[in-house]
PDB file of N, CA and C in Angstrom:
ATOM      1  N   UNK A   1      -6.141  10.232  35.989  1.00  0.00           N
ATOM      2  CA  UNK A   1      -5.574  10.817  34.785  1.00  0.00           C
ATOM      3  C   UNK A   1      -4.943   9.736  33.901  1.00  0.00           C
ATOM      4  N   UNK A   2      -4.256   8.845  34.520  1.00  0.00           N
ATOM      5  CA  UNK A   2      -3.959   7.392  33.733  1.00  0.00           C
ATOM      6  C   UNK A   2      -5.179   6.876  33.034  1.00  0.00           C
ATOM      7  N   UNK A   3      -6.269   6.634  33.418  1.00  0.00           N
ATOM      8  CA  UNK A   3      -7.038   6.031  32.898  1.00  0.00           C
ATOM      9  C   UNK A   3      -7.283   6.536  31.526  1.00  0.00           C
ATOM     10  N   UNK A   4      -7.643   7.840  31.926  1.00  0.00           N
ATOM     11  CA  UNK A   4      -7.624   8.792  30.991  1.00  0.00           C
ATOM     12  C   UNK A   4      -7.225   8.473  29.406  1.00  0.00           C
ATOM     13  N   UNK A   5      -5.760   8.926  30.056  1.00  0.00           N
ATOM     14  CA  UNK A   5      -4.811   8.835  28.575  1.00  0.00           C
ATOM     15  C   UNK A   5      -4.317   7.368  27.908  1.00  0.00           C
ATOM     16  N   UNK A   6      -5.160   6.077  28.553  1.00  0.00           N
ATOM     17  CA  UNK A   6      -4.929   4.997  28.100  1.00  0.00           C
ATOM     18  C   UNK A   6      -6.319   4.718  27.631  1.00  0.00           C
ATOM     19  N   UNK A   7      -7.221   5.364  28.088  1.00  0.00           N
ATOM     20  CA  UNK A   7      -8.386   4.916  26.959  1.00  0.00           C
ATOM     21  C   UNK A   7      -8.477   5.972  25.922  1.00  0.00           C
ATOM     22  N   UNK A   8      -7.727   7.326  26.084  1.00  0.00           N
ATOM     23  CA  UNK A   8      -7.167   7.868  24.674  1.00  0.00           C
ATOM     24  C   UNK A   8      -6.693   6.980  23.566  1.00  0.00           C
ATOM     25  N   UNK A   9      -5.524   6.746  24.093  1.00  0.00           N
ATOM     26  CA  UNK A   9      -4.939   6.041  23.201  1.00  0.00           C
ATOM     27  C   UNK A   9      -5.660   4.454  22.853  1.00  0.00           C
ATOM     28  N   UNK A  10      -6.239   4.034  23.398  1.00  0.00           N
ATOM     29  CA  UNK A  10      -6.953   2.742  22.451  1.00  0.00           C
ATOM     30  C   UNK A  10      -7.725   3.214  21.695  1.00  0.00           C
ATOM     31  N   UNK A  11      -8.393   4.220  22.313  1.00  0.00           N
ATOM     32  CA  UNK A  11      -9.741   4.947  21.265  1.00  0.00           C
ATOM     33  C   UNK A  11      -8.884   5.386  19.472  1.00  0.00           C
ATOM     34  N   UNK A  12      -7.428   5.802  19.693  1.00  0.00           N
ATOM     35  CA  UNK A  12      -6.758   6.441  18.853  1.00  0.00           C
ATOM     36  C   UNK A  12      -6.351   5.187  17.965  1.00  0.00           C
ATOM     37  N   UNK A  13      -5.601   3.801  18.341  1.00  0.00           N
ATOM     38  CA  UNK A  13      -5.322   3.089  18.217  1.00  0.00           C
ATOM     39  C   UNK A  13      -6.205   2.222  17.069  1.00  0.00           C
ATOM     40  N   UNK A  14      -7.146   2.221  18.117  1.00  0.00           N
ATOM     41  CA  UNK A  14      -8.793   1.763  17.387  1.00  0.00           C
ATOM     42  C   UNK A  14      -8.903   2.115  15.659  1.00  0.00           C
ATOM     43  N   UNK A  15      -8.984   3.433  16.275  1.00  0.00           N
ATOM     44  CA  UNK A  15      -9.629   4.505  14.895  1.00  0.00           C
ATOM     45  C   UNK A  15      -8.747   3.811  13.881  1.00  0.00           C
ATOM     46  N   UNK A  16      -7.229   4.262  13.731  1.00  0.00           N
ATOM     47  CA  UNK A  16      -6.124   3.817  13.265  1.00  0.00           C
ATOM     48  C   UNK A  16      -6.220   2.700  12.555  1.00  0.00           C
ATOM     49  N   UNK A  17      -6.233   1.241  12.976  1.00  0.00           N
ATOM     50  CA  UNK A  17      -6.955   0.407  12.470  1.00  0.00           C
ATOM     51  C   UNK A  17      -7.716   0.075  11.907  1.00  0.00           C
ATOM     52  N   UNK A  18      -8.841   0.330  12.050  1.00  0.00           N
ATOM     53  CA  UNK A  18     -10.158   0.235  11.356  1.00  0.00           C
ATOM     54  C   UNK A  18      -9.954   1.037  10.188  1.00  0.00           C
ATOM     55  N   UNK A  19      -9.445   2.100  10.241  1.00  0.00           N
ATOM     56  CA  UNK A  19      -9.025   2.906   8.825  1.00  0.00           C
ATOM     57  C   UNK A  19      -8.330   2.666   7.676  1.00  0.00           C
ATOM     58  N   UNK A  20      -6.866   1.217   8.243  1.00  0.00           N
ATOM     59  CA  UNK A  20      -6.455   0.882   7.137  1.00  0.00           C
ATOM     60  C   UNK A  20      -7.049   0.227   6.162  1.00  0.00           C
ATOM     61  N   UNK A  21      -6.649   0.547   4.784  1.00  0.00           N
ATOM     62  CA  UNK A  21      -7.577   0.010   3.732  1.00  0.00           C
ATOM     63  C   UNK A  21      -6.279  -1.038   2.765  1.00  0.00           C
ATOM     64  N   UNK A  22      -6.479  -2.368   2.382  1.00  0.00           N
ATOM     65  CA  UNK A  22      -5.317  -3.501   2.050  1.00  0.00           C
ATOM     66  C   UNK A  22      -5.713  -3.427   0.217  1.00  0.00           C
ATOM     67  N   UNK A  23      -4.816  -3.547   0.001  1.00  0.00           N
ATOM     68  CA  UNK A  23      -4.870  -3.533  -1.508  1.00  0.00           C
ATOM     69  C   UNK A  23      -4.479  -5.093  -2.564  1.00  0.00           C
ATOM     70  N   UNK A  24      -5.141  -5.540  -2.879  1.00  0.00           N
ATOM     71  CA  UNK A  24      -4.554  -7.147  -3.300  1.00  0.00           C
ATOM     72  C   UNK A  24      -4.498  -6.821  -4.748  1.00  0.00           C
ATOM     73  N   UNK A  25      -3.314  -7.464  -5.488  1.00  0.00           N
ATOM     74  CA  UNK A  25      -2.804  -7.061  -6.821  1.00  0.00           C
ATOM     75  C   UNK A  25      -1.986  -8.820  -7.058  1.00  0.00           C
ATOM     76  N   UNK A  26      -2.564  -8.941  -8.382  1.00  0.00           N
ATOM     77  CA  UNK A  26      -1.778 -10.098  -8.607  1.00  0.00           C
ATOM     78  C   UNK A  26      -2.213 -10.224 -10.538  1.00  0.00           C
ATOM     79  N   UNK A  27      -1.627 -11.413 -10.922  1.00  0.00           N
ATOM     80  CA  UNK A  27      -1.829 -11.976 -12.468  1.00  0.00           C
ATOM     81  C   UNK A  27      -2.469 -13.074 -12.577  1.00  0.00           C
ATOM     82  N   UNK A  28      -3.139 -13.176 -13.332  1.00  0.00           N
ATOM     83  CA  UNK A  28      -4.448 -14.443 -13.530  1.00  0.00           C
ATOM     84  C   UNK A  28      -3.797 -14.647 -14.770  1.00  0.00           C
ATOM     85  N   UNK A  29      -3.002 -16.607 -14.971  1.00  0.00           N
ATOM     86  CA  UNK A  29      -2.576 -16.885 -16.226  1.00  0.00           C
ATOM     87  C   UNK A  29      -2.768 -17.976 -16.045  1.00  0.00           C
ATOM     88  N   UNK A  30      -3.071 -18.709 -17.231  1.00  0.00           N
ATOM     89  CA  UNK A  30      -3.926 -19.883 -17.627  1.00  0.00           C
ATOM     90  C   UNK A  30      -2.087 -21.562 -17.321  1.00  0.00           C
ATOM     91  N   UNK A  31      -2.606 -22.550 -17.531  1.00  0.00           N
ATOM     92  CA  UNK A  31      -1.568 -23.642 -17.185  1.00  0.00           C
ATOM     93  C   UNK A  31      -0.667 -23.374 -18.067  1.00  0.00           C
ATOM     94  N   UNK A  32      -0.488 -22.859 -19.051  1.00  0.00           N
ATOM     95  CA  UNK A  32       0.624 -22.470 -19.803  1.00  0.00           C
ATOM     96  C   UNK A  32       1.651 -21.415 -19.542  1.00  0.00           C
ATOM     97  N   UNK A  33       0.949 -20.873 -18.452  1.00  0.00           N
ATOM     98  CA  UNK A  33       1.610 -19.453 -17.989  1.00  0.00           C
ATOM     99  C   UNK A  33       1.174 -18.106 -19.090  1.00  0.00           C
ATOM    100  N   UNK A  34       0.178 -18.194 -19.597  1.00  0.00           N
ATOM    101  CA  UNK A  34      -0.090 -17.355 -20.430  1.00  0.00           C
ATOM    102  C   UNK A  34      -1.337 -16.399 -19.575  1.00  0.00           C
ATOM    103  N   UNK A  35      -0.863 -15.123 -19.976  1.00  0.00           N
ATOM    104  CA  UNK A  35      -1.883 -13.680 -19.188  1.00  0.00           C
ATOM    105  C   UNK A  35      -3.333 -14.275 -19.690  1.00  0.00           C
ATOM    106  N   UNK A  36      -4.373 -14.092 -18.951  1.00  0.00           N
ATOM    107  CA  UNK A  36      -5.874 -14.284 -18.904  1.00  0.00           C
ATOM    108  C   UNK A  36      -6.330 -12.822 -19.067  1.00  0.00           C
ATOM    109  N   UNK A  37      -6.585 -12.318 -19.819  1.00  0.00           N
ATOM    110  CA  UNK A  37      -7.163 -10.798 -19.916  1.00  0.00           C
ATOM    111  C   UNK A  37      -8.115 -10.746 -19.845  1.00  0.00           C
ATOM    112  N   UNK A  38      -8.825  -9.835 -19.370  1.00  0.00           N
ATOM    113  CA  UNK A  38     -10.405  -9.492 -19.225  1.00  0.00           C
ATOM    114  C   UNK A  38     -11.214 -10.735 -18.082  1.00  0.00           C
ATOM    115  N   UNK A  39     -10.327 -11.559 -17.050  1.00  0.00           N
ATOM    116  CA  UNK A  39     -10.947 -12.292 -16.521  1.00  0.00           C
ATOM    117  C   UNK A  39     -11.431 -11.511 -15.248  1.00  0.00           C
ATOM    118  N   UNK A  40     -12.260 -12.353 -14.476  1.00  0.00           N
ATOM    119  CA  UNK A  40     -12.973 -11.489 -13.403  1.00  0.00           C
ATOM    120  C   UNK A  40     -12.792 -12.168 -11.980  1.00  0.00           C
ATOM    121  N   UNK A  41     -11.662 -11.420 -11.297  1.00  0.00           N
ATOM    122  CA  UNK A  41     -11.344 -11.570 -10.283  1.00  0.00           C
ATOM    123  C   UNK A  41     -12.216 -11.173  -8.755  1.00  0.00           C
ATOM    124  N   UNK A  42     -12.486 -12.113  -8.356  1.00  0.00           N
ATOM    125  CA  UNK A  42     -13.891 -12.223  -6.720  1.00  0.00           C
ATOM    126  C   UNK A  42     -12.960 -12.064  -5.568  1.00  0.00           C
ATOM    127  N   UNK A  43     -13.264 -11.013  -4.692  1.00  0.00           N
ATOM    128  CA  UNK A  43     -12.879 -11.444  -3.146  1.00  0.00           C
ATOM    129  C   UNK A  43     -14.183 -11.956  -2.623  1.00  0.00           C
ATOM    130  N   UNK A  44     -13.998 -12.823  -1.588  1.00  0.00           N
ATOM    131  CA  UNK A  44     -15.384 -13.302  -0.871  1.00  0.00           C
ATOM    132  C   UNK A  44     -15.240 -13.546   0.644  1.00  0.00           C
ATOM    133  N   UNK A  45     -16.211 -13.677   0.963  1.00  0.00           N
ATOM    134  CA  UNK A  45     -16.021 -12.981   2.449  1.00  0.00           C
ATOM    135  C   UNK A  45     -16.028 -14.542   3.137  1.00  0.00           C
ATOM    136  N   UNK A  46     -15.296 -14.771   3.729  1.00  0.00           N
ATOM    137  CA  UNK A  46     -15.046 -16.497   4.280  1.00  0.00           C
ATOM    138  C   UNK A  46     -16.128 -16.844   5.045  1.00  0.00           C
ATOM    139  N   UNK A  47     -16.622 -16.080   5.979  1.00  0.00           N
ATOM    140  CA  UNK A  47     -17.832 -16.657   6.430  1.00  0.00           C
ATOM    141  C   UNK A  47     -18.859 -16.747   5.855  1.00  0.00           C
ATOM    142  N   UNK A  48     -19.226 -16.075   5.086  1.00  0.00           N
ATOM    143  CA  UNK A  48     -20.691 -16.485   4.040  1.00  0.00           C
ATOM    144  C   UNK A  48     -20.302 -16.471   2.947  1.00  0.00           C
ATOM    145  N   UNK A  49     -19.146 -16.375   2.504  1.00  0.00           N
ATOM    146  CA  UNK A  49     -19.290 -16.232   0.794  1.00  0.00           C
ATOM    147  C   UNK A  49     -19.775 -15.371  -0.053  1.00  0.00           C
ATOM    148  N   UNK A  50     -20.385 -13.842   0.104  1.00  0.00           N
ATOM    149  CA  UNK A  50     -20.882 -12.868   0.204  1.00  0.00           C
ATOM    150  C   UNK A  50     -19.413 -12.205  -0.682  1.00  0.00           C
ATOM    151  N   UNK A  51     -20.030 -11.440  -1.713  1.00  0.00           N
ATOM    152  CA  UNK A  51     -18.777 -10.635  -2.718  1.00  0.00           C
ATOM    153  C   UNK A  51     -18.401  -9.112  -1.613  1.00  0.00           C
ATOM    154  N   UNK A  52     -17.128  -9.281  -1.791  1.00  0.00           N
ATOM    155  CA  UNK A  52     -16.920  -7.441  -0.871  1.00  0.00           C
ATOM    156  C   UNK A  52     -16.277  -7.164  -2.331  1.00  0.00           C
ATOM    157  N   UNK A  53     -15.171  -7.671  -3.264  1.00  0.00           N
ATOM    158  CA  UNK A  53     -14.960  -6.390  -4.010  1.00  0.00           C
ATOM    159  C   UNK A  53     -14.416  -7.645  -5.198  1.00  0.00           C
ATOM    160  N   UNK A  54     -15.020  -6.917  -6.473  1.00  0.00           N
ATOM    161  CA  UNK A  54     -13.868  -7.353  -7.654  1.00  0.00           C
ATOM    162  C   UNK A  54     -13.397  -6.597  -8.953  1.00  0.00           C
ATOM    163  N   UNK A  55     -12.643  -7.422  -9.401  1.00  0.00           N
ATOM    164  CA  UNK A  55     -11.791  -6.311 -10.321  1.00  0.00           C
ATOM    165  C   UNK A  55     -11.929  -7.071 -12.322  1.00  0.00           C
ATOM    166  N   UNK A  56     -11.291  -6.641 -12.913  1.00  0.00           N
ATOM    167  CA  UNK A  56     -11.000  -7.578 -13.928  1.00  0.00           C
ATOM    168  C   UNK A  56      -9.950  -7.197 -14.477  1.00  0.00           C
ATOM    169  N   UNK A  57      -9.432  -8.080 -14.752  1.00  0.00           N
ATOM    170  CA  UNK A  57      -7.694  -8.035 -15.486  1.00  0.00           C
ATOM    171  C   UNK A  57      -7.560  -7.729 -16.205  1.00  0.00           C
ATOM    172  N   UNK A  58      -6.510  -6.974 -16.514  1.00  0.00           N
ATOM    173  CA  UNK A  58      -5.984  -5.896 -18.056  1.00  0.00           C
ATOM    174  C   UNK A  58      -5.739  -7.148 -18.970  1.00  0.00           C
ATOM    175  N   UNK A  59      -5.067  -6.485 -20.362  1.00  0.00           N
ATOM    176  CA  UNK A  59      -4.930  -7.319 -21.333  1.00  0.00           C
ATOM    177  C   UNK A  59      -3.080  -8.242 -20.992  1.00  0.00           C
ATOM    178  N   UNK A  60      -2.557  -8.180 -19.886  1.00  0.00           N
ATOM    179  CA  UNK A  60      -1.667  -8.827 -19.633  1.00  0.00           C
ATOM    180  C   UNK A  60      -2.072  -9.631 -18.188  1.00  0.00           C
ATOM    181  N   UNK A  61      -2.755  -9.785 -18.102  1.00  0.00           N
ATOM    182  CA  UNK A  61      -3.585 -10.540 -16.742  1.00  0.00           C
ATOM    183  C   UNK A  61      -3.738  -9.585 -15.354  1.00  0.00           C
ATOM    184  N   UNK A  62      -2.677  -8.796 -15.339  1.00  0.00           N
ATOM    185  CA  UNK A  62      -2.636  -8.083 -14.445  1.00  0.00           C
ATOM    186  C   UNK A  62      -4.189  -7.185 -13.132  1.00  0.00           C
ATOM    187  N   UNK A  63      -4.194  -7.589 -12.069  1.00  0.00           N
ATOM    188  CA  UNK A  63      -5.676  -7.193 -11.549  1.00  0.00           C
ATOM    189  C   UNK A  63      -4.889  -6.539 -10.303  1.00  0.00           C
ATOM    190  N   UNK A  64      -5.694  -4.999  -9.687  1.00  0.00           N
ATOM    191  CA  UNK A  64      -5.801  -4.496  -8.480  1.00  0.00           C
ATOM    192  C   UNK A  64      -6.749  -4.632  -7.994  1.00  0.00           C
TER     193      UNK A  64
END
């Protein structure tokens, strides 16, 4: 019955994990410190370099 309810709970654990979804938010501004609007922000995947998601920045640099 131990076994049981400890491979419950990894199975639960598991799920849990894999489910969270991370949100990256930041400002793209040029050496002056000035907002970059409309620029186009890349995530890339470190082992191949392969695009998973991008965004482009409002008119104050701002990107989710």
């Amino acid at each position: 019955m131990k076994k049981f309810y400890l491979s419950f709970s990894l199975a639960l654990i598991s799920s849990l994990a894999i489910g969270q979804k991370s949100i990256i938010t930041g400002q793209v501004i040029d050496t002056l410190s000035n907002p970059l609007p409309s620029a186009t922000v890349m995530l890339l995947s470190a082992k191949d370099s392969t695009l998973v998601s991008f965004a482009v920045s409002d008119v104050k640099g701002v990107f989710e």
